[in-house]
Protein backbone atom coordinates (compact mmCIF):
# COMPACT_ATOMS: atom_id res chain seq x y z
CA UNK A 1 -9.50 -38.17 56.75
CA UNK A 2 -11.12 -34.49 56.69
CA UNK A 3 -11.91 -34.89 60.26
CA UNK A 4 -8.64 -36.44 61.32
CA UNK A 5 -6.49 -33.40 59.52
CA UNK A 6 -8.69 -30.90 61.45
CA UNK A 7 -7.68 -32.60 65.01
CA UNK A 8 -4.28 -32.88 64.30
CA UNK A 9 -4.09 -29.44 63.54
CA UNK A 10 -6.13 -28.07 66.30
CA UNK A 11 -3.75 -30.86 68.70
CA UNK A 12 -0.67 -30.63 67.33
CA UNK A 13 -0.35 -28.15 64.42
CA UNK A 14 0.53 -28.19 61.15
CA UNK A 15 3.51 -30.32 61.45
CA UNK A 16 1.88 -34.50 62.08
CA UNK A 17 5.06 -35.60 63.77
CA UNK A 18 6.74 -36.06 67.33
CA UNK A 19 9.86 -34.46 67.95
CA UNK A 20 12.50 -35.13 71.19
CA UNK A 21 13.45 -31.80 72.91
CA UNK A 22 16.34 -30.09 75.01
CA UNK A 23 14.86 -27.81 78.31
CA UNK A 24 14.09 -24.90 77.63
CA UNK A 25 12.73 -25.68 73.88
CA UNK A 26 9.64 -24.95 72.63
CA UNK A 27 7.25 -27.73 71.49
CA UNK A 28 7.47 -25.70 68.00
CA UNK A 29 11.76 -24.87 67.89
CA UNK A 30 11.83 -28.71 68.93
CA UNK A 31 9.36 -29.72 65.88
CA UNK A 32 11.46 -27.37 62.94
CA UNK A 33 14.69 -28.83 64.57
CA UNK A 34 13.79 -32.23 63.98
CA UNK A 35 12.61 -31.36 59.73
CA UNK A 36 15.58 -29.08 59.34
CA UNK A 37 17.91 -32.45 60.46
CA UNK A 38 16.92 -33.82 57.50
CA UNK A 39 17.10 -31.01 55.14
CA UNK A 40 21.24 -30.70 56.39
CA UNK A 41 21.19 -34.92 56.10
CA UNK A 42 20.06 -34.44 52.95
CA UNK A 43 22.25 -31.78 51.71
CA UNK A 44 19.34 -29.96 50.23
CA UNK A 45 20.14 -26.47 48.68
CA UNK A 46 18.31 -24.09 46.26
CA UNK A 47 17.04 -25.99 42.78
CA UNK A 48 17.04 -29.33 43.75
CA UNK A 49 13.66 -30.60 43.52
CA UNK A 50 12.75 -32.57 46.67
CA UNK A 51 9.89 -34.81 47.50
CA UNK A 52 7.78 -35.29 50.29
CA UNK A 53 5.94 -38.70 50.66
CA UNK A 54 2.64 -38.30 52.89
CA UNK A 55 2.86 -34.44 53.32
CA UNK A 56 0.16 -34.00 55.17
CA UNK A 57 -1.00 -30.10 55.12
CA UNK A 58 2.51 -29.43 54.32
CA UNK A 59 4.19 -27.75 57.73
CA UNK A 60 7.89 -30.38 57.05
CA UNK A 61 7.20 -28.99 53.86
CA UNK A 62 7.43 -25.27 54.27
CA UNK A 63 9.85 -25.45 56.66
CA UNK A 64 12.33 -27.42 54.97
CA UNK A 65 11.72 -25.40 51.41
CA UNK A 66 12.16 -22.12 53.96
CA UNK A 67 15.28 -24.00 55.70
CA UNK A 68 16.92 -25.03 52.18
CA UNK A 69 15.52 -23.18 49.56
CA UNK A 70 14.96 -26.50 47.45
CA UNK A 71 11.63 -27.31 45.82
CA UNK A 72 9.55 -29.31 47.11
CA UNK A 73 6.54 -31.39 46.51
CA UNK A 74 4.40 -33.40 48.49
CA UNK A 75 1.87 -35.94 48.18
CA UNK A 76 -0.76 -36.83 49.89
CA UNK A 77 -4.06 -39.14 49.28
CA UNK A 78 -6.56 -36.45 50.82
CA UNK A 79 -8.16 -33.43 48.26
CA UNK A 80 -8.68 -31.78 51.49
CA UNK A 81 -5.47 -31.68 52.78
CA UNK A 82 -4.27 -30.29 49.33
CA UNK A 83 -6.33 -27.70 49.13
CA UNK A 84 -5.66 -26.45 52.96
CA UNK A 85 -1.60 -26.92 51.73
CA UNK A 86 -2.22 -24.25 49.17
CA UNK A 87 -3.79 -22.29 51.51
CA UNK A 88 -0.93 -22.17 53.95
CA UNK A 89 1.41 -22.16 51.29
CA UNK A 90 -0.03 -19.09 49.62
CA UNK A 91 -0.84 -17.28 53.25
CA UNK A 92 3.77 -17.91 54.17
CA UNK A 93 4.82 -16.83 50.52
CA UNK A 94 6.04 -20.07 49.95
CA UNK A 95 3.88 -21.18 46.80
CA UNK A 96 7.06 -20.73 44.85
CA UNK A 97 8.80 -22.96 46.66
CA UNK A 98 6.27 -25.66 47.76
CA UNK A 99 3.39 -27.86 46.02
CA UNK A 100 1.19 -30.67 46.65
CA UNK A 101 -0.25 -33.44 44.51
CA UNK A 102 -3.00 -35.86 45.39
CA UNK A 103 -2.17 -39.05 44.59
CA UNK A 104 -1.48 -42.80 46.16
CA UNK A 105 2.12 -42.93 47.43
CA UNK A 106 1.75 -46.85 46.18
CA UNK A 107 1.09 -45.31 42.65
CA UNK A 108 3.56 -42.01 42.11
CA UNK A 109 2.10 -39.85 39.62
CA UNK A 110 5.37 -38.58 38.52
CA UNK A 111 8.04 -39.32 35.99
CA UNK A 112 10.67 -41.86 37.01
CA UNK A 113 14.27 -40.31 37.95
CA UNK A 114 12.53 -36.56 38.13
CA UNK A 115 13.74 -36.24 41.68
CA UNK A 116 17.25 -34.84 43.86
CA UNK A 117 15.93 -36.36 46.99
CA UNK A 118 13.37 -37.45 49.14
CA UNK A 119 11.91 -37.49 52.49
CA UNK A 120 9.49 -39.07 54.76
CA UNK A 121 8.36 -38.52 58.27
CA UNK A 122 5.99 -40.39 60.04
CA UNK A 123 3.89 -41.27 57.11
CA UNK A 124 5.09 -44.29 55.33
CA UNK A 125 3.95 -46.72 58.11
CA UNK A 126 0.51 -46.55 56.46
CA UNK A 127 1.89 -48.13 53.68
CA UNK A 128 0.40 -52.03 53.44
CA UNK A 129 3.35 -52.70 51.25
CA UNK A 130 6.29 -50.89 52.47
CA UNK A 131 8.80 -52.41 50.21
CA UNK A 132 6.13 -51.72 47.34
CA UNK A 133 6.26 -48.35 49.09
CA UNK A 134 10.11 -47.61 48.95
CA UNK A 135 10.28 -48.82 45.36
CA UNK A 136 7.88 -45.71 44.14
CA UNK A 137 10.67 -43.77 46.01
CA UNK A 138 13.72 -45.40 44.11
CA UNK A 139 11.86 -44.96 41.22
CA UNK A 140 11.24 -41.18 41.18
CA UNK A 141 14.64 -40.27 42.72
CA UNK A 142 17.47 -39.53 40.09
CA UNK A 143 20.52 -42.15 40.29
CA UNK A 144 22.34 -40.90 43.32
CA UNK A 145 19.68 -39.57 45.14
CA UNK A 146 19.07 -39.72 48.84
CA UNK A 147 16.06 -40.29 50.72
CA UNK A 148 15.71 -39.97 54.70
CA UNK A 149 13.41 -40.61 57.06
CA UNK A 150 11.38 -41.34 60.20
CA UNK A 151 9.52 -44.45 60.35
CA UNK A 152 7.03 -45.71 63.16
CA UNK A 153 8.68 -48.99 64.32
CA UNK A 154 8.61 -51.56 67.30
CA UNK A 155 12.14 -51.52 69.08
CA UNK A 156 13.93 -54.53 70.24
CA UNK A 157 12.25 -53.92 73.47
CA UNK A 158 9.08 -55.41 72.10
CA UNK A 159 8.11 -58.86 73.33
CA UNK A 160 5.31 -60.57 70.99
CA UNK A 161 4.09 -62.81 73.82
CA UNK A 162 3.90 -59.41 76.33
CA UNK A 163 0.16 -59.28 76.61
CA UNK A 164 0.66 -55.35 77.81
CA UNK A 165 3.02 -54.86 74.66
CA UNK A 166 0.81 -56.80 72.43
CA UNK A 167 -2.13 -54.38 73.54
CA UNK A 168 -0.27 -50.87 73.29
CA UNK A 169 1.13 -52.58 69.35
CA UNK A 170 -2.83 -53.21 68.50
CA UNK A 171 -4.12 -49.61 69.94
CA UNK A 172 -1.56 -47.57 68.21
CA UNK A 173 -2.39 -49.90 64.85
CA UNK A 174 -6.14 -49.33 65.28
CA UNK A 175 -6.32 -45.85 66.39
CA UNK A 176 -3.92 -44.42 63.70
CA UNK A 177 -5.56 -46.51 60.95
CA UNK A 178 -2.18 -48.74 60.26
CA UNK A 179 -1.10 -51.82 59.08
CA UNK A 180 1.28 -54.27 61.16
CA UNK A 181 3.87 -52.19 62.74
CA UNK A 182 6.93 -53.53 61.40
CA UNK A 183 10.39 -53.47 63.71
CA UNK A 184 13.50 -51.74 62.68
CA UNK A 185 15.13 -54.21 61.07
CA UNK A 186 12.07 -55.49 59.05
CA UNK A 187 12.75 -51.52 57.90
CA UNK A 188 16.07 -51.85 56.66
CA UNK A 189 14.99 -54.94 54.94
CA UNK A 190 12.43 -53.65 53.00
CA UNK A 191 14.44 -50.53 52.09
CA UNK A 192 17.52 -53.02 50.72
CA UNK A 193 14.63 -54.95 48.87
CA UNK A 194 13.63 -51.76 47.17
CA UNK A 195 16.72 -51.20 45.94
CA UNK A 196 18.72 -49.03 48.20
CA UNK A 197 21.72 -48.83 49.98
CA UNK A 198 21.60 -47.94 53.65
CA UNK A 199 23.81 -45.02 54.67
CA UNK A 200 22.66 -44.98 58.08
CA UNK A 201 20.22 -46.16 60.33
CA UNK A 202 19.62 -45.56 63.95
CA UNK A 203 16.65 -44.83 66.55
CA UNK A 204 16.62 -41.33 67.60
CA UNK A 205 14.49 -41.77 70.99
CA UNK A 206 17.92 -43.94 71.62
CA UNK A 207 20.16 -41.15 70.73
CA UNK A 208 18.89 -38.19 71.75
CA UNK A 209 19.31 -38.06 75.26
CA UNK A 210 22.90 -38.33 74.42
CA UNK A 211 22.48 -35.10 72.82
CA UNK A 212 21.04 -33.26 75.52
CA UNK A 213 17.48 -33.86 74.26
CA UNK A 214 16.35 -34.34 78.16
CA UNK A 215 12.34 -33.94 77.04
CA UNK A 216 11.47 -37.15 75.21
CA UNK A 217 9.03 -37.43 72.49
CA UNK A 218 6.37 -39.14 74.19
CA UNK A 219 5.85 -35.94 76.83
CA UNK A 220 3.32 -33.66 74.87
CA UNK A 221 1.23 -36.63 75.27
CA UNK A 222 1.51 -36.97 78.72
CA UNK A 223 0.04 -33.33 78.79
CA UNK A 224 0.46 -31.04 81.95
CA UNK A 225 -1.41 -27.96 83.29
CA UNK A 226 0.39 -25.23 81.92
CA UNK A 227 -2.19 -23.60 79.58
CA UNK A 228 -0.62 -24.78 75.62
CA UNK A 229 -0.40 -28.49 77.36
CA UNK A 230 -3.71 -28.82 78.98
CA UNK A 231 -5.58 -29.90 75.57
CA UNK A 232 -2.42 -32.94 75.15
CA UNK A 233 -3.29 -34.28 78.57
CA UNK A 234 -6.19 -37.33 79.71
CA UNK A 235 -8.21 -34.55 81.10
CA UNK A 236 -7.91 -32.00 78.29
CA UNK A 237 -8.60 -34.95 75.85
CA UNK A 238 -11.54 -35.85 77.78
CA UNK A 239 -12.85 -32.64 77.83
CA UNK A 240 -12.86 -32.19 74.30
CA UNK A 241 -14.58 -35.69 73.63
CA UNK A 242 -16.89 -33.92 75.90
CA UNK A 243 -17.44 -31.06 73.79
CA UNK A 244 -17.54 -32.93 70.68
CA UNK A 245 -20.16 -34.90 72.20
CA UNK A 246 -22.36 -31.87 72.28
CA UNK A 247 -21.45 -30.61 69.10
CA UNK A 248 -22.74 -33.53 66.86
CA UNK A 249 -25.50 -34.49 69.09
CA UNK A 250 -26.51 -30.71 68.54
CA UNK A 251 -25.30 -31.45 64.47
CA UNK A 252 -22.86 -28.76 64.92
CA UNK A 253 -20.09 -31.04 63.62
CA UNK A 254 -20.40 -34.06 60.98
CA UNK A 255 -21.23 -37.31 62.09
CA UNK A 256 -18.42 -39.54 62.96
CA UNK A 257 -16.47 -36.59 64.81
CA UNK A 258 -17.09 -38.22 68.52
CA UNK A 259 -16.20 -41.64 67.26
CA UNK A 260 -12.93 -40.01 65.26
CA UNK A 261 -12.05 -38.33 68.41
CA UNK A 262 -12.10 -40.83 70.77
CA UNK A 263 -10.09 -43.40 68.36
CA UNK A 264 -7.20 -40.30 68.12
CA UNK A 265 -7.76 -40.58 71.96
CA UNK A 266 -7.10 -44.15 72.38
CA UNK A 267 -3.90 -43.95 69.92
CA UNK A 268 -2.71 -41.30 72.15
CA UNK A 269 -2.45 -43.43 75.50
CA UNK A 270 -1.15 -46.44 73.60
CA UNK A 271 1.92 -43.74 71.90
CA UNK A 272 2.68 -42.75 75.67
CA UNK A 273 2.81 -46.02 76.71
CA UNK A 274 5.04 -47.33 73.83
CA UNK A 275 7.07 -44.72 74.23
CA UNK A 276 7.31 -44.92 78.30
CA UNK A 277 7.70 -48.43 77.93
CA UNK A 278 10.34 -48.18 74.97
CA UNK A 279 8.79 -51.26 72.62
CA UNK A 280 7.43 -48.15 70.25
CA UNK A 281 9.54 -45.33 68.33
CA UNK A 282 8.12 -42.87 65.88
CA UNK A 283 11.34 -41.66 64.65
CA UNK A 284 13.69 -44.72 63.68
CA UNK A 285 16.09 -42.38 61.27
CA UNK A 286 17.10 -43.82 58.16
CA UNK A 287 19.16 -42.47 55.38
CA UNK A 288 19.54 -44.55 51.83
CA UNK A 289 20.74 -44.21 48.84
CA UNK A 290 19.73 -44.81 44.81
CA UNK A 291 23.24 -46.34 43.53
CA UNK A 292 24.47 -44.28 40.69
């Protein structure tokens, strides 16, 4: 997990999400753009105690407590990425504002009905229960509450007996660590099951070209040669398996980083090819509610 958190930082930054853009927009505006569209969905606002369920190293975090001014709190399974969250919390003046438990999103360590809202992006498809997973959620949100969402899904596009869709579904699984991929309506299921009631629902690689969102979110993987996307492309990412090579056969990095690498590597191409091939979204949007 240490090792993963470091390359996803030095990759992608200290936001683990994808993000559709307009021309013109930075990787980074398009990134906050896509957090703060949950913050409005939400209708956070200063007091209202918010939480964030797999928050990584915290970036959603900071910039939807900047964004808002609500409180929020994440949690995440890793020490390490708790301790680098206070870091960066303490380093953007935000430690008012933002905290971070370690803890099993399966398991909440907090008391029932103690939160306004919640949110979730790109995290709860590690979940091997996700209705067990959305539960914890209804549980710790007051009656009322919202909690949104993106969720890592198989579209309609998918075809189980596609032996080229079957094989970009099992790369993506094994090279992010996740269970079965569910679809998007195996989604809203599990979300009713938990108890909620769906406000809305929709895919937003579907809906954001209608927008004007003309980059889609599978392009920073694609890479290019312009110097800030040379490290996203096939030959940036094989240069620095290269270099990691070196580094822990010369035990100038822990054991495991090569193998760690490459896996993020392979996840990469199969994301780029879900995405080009449309059977794979990262960001199927859903908003519920905890009846009152």
């Amino acid at each position: 997990y240490n090792l993963v958190t470091d390359f996803y930082e030095y990759g992608w930054g200290q936001s683990f999400h994808f993000a559709p853009r307009f021309n013109g927009e930075t990787f980074a505006e398009s990134i906050a753009r896509h957090e703060h569209f949950l913050a409005l969905y939400l209708g956070l606002r200063p007091g209202m105690k918010v939480l964030d369920m797999g928050s990584g190293v915290g970036g959603p975090m900071r910039a939807i407590a900047r964004f808002s001014g609500a409180n929020v709190t994440g949690i995440t399974i890793n020490h390490y990425q708790v301790k680098r969250s206070g870091i960066l919390n303490q380093k953007y003046g935000l430690e008012h504002l933002c905290g971070q438990r370690q803890g099993n999103f399966m398991e909440l360590p907090f008391e029932k009905e103690s939160f306004d809202a919640a949110y979730a992006i790109e995290a709860t498809c590690h979940a091997p229960d996700r209705p067990g997973c959305f539960r914890q959620v209804y549980e710790a949100l007051k009656p009322g509450g919202m909690f949104c969402g993106y969720e890592w899904c198989m579209t309609d596009a998918y075809d189980s007996k596609n032996e080229e869709h079957n094989l970009i579904k099992h790369e993506i699984e094994a090279g992010d660590s996740l269970p079965d991929l569910l679809s998007t309506h195996e989604i809203n299921k599990a979300l009713e099951k938990a108890g909620f009631e769906i406000v809305d629902a929709f895919d937003v690689a579907e809906t954001a070209p209608q927008g004007g969102n003309d980059v889609p979110w599978y392009s920073t993987l694609q890479g290019g040669w312009k110097l800030s996307q040379v490290k996203h492309s096939k030959a940036g990412r094989f240069m620095t398996q290269c270099a990691v090579d070196v580094m822990e056969a010369c035990k100038l990095a822990p054991t495991g980083t090569s193998k760690t690498h490459a896996m993020l590597c392979m996840a990469a191409t199969a994301l780029a090819r879900g995405g080009e091939t449309g059977i794979f979204t990262p960001m199927y949007f859903f908003c519920v509610r905890k009846p009152e």
